[in-house]
Protein backbone atom coordinates (compact mmCIF):
# COMPACT_ATOMS: atom_id res chain seq x y z
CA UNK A 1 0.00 0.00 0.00
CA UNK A 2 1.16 3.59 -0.83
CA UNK A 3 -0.04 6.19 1.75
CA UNK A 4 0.26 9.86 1.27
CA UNK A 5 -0.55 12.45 3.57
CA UNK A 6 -0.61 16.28 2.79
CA UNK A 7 1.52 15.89 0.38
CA UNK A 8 3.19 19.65 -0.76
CA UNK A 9 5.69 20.53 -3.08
CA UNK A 10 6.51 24.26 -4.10
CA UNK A 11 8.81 25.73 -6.03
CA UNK A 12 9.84 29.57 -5.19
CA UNK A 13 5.94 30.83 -5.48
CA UNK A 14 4.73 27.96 -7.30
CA UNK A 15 2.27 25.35 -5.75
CA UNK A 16 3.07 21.69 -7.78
CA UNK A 17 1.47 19.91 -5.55
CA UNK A 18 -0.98 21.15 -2.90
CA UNK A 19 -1.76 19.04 0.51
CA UNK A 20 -2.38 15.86 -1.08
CA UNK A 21 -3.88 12.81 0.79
CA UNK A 22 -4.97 9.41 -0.55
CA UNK A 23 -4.09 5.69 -0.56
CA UNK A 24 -3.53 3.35 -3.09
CA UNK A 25 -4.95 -0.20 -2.01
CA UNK A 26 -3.68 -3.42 -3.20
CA UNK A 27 -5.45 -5.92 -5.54
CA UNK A 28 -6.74 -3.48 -7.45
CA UNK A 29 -5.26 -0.83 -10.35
CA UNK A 30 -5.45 2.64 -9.35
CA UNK A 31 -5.50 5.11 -12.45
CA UNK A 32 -4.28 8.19 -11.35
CA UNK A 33 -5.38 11.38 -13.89
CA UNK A 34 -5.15 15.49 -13.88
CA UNK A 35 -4.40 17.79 -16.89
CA UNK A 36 -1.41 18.73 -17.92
CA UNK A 37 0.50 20.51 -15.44
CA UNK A 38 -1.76 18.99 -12.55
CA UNK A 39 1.23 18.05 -10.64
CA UNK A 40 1.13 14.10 -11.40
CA UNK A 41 4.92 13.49 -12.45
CA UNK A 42 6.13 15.76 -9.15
CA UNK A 43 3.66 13.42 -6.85
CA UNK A 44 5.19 10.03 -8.47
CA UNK A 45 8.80 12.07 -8.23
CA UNK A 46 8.23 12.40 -4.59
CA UNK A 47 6.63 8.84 -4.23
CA UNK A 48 10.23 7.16 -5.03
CA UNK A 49 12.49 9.70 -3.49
CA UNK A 50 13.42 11.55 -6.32
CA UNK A 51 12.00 15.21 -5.07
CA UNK A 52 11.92 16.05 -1.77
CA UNK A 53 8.85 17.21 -0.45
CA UNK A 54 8.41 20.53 1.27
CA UNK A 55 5.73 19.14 3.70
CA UNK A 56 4.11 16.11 3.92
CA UNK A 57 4.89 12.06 3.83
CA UNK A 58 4.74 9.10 1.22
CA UNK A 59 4.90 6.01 3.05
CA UNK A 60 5.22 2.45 1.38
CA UNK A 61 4.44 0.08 2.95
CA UNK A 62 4.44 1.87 6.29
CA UNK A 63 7.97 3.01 5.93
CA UNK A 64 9.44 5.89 4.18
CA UNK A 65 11.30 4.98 0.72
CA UNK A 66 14.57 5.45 1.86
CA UNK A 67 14.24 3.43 4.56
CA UNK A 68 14.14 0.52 2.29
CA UNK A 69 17.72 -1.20 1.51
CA UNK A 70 16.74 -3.33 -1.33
CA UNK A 71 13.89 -1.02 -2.83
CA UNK A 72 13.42 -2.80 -5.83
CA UNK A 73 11.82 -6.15 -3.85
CA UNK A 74 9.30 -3.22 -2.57
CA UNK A 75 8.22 -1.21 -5.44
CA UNK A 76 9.13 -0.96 -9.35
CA UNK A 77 8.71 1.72 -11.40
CA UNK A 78 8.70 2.95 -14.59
CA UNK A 79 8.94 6.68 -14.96
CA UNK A 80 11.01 7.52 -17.88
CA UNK A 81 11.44 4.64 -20.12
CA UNK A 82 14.88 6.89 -22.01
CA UNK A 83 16.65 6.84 -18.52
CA UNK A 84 18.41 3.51 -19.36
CA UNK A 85 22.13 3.43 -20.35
CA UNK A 86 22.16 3.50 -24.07
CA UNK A 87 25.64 1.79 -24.26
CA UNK A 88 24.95 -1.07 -21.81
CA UNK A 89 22.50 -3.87 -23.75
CA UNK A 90 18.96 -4.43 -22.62
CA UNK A 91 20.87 -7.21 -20.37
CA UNK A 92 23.55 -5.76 -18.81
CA UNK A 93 21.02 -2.68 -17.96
CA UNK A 94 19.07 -4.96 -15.81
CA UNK A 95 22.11 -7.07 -14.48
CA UNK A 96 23.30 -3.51 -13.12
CA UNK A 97 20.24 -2.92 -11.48
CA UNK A 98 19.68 -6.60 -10.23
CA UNK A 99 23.44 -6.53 -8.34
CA UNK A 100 23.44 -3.28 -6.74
CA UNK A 101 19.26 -4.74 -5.09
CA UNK A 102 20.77 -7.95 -4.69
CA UNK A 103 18.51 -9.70 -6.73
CA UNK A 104 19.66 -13.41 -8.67
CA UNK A 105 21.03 -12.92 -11.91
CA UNK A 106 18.43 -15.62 -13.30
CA UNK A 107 15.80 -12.84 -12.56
CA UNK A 108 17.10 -11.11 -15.59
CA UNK A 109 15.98 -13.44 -18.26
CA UNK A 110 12.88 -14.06 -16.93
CA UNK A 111 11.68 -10.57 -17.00
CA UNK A 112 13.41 -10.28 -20.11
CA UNK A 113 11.44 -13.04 -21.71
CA UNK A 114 8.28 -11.65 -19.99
CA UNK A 115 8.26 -8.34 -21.71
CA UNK A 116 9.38 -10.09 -25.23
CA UNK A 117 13.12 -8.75 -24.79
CA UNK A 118 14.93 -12.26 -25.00
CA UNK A 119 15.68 -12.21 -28.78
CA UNK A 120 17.43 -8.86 -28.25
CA UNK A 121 18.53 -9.00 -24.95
CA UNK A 122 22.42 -8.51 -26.11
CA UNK A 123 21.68 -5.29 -28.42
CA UNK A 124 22.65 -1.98 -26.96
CA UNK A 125 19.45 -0.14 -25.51
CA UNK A 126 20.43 2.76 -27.57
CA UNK A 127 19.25 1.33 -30.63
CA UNK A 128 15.64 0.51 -29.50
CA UNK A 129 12.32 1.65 -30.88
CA UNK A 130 10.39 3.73 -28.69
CA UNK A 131 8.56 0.44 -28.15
CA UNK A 132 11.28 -1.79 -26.87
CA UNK A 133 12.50 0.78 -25.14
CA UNK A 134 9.05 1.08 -23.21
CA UNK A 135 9.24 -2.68 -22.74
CA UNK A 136 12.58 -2.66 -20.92
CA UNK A 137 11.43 -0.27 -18.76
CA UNK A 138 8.82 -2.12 -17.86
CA UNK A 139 11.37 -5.13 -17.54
CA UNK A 140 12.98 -3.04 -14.66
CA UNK A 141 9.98 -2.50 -13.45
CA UNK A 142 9.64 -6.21 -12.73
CA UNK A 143 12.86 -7.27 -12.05
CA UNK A 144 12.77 -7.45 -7.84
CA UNK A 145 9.32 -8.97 -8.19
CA UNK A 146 7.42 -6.10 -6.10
CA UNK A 147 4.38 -6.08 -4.59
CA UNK A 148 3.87 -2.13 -5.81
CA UNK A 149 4.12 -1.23 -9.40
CA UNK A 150 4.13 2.30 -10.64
CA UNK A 151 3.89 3.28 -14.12
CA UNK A 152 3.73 6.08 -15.75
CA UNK A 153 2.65 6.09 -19.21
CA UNK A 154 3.05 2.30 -19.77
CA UNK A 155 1.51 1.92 -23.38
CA UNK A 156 3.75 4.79 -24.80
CA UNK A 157 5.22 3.49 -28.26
CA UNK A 158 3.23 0.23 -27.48
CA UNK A 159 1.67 -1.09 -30.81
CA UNK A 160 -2.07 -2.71 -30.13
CA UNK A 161 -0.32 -6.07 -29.27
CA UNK A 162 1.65 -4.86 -26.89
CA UNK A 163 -0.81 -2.20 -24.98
CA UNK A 164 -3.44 -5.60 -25.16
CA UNK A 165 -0.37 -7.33 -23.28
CA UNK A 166 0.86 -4.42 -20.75
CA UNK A 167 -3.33 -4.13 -19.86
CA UNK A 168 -3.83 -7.82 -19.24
CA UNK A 169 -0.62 -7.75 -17.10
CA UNK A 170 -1.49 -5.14 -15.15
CA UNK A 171 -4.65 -6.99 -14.44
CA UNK A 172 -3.15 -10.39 -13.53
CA UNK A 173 -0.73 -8.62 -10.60
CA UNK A 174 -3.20 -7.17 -9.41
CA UNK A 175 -5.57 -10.14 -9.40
CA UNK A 176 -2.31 -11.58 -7.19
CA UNK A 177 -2.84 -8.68 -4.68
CA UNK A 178 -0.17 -6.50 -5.59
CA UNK A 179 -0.66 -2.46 -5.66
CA UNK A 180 -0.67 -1.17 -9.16
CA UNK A 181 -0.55 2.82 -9.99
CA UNK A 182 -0.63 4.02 -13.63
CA UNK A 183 -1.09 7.58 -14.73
CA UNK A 184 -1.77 7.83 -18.19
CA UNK A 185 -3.48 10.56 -20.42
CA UNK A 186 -4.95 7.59 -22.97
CA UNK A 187 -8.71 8.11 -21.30
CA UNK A 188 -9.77 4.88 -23.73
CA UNK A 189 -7.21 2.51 -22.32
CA UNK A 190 -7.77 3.84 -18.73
CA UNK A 191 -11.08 2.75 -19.44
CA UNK A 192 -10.33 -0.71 -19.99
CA UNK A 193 -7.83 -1.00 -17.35
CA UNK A 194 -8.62 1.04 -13.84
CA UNK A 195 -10.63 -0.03 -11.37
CA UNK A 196 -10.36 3.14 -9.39
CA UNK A 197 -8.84 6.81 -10.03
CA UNK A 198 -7.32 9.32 -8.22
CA UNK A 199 -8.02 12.61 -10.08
CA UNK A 200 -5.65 16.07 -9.15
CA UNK A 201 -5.75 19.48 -11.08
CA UNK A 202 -3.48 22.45 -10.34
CA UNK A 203 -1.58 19.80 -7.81
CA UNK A 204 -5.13 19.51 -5.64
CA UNK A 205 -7.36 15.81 -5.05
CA UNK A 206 -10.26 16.40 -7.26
CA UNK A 207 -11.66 12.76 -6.47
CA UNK A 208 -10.85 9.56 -5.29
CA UNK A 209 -13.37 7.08 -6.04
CA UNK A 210 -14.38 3.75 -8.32
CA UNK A 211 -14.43 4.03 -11.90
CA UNK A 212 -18.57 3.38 -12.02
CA UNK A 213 -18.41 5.98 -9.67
CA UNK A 214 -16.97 8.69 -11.27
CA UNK A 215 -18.11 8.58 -14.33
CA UNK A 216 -21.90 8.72 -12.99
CA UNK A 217 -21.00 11.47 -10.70
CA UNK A 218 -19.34 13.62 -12.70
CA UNK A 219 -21.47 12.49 -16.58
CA UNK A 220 -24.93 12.40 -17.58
CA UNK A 221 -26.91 9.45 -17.99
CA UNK A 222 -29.99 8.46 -19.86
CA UNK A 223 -32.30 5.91 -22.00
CA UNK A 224 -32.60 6.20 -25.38
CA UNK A 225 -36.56 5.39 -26.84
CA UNK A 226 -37.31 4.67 -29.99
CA UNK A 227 -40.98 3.68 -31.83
CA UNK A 228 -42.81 3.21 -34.62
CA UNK A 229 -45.17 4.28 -31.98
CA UNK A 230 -43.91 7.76 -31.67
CA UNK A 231 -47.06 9.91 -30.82
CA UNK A 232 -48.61 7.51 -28.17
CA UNK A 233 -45.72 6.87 -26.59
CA UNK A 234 -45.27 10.20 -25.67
CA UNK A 235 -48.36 10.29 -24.58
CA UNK A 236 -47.88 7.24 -22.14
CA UNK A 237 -45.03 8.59 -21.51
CA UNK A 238 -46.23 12.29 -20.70
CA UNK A 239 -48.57 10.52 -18.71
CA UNK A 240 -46.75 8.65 -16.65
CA UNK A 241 -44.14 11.67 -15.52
CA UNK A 242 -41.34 11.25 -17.50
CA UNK A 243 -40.04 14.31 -20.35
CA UNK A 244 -39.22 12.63 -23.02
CA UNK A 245 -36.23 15.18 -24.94
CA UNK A 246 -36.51 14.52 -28.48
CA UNK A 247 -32.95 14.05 -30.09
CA UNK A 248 -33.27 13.46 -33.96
CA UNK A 249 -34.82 10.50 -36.20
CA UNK A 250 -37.83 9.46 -33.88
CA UNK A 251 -35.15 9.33 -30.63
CA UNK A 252 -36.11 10.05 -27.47
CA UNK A 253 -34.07 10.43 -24.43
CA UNK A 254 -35.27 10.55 -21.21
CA UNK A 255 -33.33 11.10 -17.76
CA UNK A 256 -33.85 10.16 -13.97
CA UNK A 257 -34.90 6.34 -14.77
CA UNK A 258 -34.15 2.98 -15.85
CA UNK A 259 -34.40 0.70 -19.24
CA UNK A 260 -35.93 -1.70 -16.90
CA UNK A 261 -38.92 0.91 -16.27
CA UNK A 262 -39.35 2.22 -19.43
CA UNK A 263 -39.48 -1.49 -20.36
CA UNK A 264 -42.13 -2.31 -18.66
CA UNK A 265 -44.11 0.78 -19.36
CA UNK A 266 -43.80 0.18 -22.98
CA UNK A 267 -45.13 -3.73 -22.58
CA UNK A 268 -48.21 -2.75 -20.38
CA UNK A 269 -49.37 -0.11 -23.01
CA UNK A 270 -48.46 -2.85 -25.82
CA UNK A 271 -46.17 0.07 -27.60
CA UNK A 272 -43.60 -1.68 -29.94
CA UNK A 273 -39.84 -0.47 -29.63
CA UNK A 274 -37.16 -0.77 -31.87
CA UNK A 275 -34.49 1.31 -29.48
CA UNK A 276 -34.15 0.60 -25.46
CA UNK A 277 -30.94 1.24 -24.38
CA UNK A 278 -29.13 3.07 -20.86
CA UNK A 279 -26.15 5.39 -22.12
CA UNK A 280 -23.48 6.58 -20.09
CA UNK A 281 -20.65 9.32 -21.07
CA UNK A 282 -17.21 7.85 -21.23
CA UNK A 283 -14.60 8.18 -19.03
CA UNK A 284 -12.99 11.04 -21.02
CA UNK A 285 -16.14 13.37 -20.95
CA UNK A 286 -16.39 12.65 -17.33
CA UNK A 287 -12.83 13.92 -17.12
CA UNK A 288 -13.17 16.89 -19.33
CA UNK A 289 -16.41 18.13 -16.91
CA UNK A 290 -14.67 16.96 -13.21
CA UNK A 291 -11.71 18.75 -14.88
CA UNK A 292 -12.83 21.87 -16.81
CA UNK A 293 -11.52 24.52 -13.96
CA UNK A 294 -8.11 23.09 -13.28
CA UNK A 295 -6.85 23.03 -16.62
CA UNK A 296 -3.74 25.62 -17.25
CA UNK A 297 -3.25 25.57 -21.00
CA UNK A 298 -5.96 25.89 -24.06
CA UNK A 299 -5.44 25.57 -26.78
CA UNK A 300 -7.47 27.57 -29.38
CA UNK A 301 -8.03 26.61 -33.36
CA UNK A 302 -9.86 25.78 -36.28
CA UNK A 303 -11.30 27.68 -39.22
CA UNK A 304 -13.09 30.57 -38.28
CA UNK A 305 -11.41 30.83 -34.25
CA UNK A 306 -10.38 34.48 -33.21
CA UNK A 307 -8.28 33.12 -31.10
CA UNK A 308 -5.79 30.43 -33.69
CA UNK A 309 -2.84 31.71 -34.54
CA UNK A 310 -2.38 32.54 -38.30
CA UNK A 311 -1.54 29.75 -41.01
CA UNK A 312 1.75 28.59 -41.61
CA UNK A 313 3.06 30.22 -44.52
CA UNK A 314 3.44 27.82 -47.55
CA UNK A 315 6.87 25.91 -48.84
CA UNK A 316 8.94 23.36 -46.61
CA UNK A 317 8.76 23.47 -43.21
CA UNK A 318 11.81 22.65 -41.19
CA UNK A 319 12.21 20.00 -38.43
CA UNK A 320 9.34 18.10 -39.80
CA UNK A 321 8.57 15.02 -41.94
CA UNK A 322 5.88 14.30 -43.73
CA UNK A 323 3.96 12.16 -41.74
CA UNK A 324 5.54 12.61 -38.35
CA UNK A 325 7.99 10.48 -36.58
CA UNK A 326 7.30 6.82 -37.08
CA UNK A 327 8.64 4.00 -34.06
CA UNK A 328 9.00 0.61 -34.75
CA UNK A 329 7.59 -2.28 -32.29
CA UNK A 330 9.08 -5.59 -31.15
């Protein structure tokens, strides 16, 4: 378990990080969101030992990170995939890393083959893709065999079979009771992964609840009606106390109830319907409304915006490629 209480970090007359307090549970993944600028990389900074607070504790575990003298058995983590020695191979990067924790050099291959490394295991780390650079990282990550996992943008450079493989392992460690922490700004894959988020902006707790939670606290939800029946279902529906908000195409939406309801409703006035369905916003439109006030930079564009900046002027435009950057995967 990772336990932080009022957690502060300032810089001259800048607030990073603002009295934060929550716990991240085992056996579960904890997602852990905020805008850019929110303060997320300073909190996981602080969380190892990297910054020093200016008020304010991070305990792992029930101990303070330096007071751990073989961290890596406690907690892995995988910040900043680049910080590996480019002139050391993918091996000798974790053999380093395994001697000075006193971990067993067999530990290397394994998490070596577990990330898909093995093949290229003697290749310096300097000639990676983005992608098996990621993978290493999450190698180190491993390597102690920790009950707490950090990561911090784990599917960057990741092609789909390897963000369908860091997801399901994620899931299996913490099916095994360990403590799993991911920030990550991919709202779609959070989705899929996160059992429960921890949610900052301008370096403040926002929310700390489930996933079903925050998404129905913080979106809209309705059912969505639809009937050859149009007129008299309105009627029954009128009738019955429910506005019905018409939405385009014979859809109607109505708020405040339950497909089960308007189920039944429908079958005792023997009204025929070819649309009964409960939507829910996803998890990034729950973000964008919990978040709207804590964001620091907007950006402003598109045809017809006072506020875009003028077109780029036409010929070549240096520094770029046609097509942007391109990474290759394992």
């Amino acid at each position: 378990m990772i336990e932080l209480e009022g957690l502060t970090k300032r810089y001259g007359t800048k607030t990073a990080v603002d009295h934060l307090s929550f716990q991240v549970r085992p056996g579960m993944i904890t997602g852990f969101l905020g805008p850019n600028g929110a303060g997320k990389s300073t909190t996981m900074r602080m969380m190892l030992d990297l910054d020093n607070p200016t008020s304010g504790t991070v305990r792992i575990d029930g101990r303070h990170y330096r007071e751990l003298d073989e961290p890596l058995k406690y907690i892995g983590a995988l910040l900043d995939a680049k910080a590996m020695h480019g002139g050391r191979s993918a091996y000798n990067n974790l053999l380093c890393l395994a001697q000075s924790n006193r971990i067993p050099e067999r530990r290397v291959g394994e998490v070596l083959d577990l990330v898909g490394l093995t093949a290229v295991a003697r290749k310096k780390s300097k000639g990676f893709s983005l992608g098996m650079g990621q993978r290493l990282g999450i190698a180190s990550a491993l390597l102690g065999d920790p009950e707490i996992l950090m990561f911090d943008e784990p599917v960057n450079g990741l092609d789909p079979e390897g963000i369908h493989w860091i997801r399901n392992l994620m899931k299996a460690l913490a099916s095994e009771g360990r403590t799993i922490f991911v920030s990550s700004h991919l709202m779609s894959e959070m989705a899929l992964t996160a059992d429960h988020l921890i949610v900052i902006g301008q370096g403040k707790l926002l929310a700390d609840t489930s996933m079903a939670d925050f998404i129905r606290q913080n979106s809209r939800s309705f059912v969505r009606l639809r009937s050859p029946q149009r007129e008299r279902l309105l009627d029954v529906l009128h009738e019955n106390g429910f506005v019905a908000v018409e939405s385009g195409n014979g859809t109607l939406e109505i708020d405040g109830t339950t497909t089960e309801a308007l189920g039944e409703l429908a079958a005792a006035h023997q009204l025929v319907l070819h649309e009964l369905s409960a939507q829910q916003a996803s998890l990034e439109e729950a973000f964008m409304q919990m978040t709207a006030g804590a964001v620091e930079y907007h950006a402003h564009g598109g045809a017809g915006d006072p506020g875009a900046p003028p077109a780029a002027p036409p010929g070549p435009q240096w520094g770029a490629r046609a097509g942007g950057p391109t990474t290759e995967e394992l």
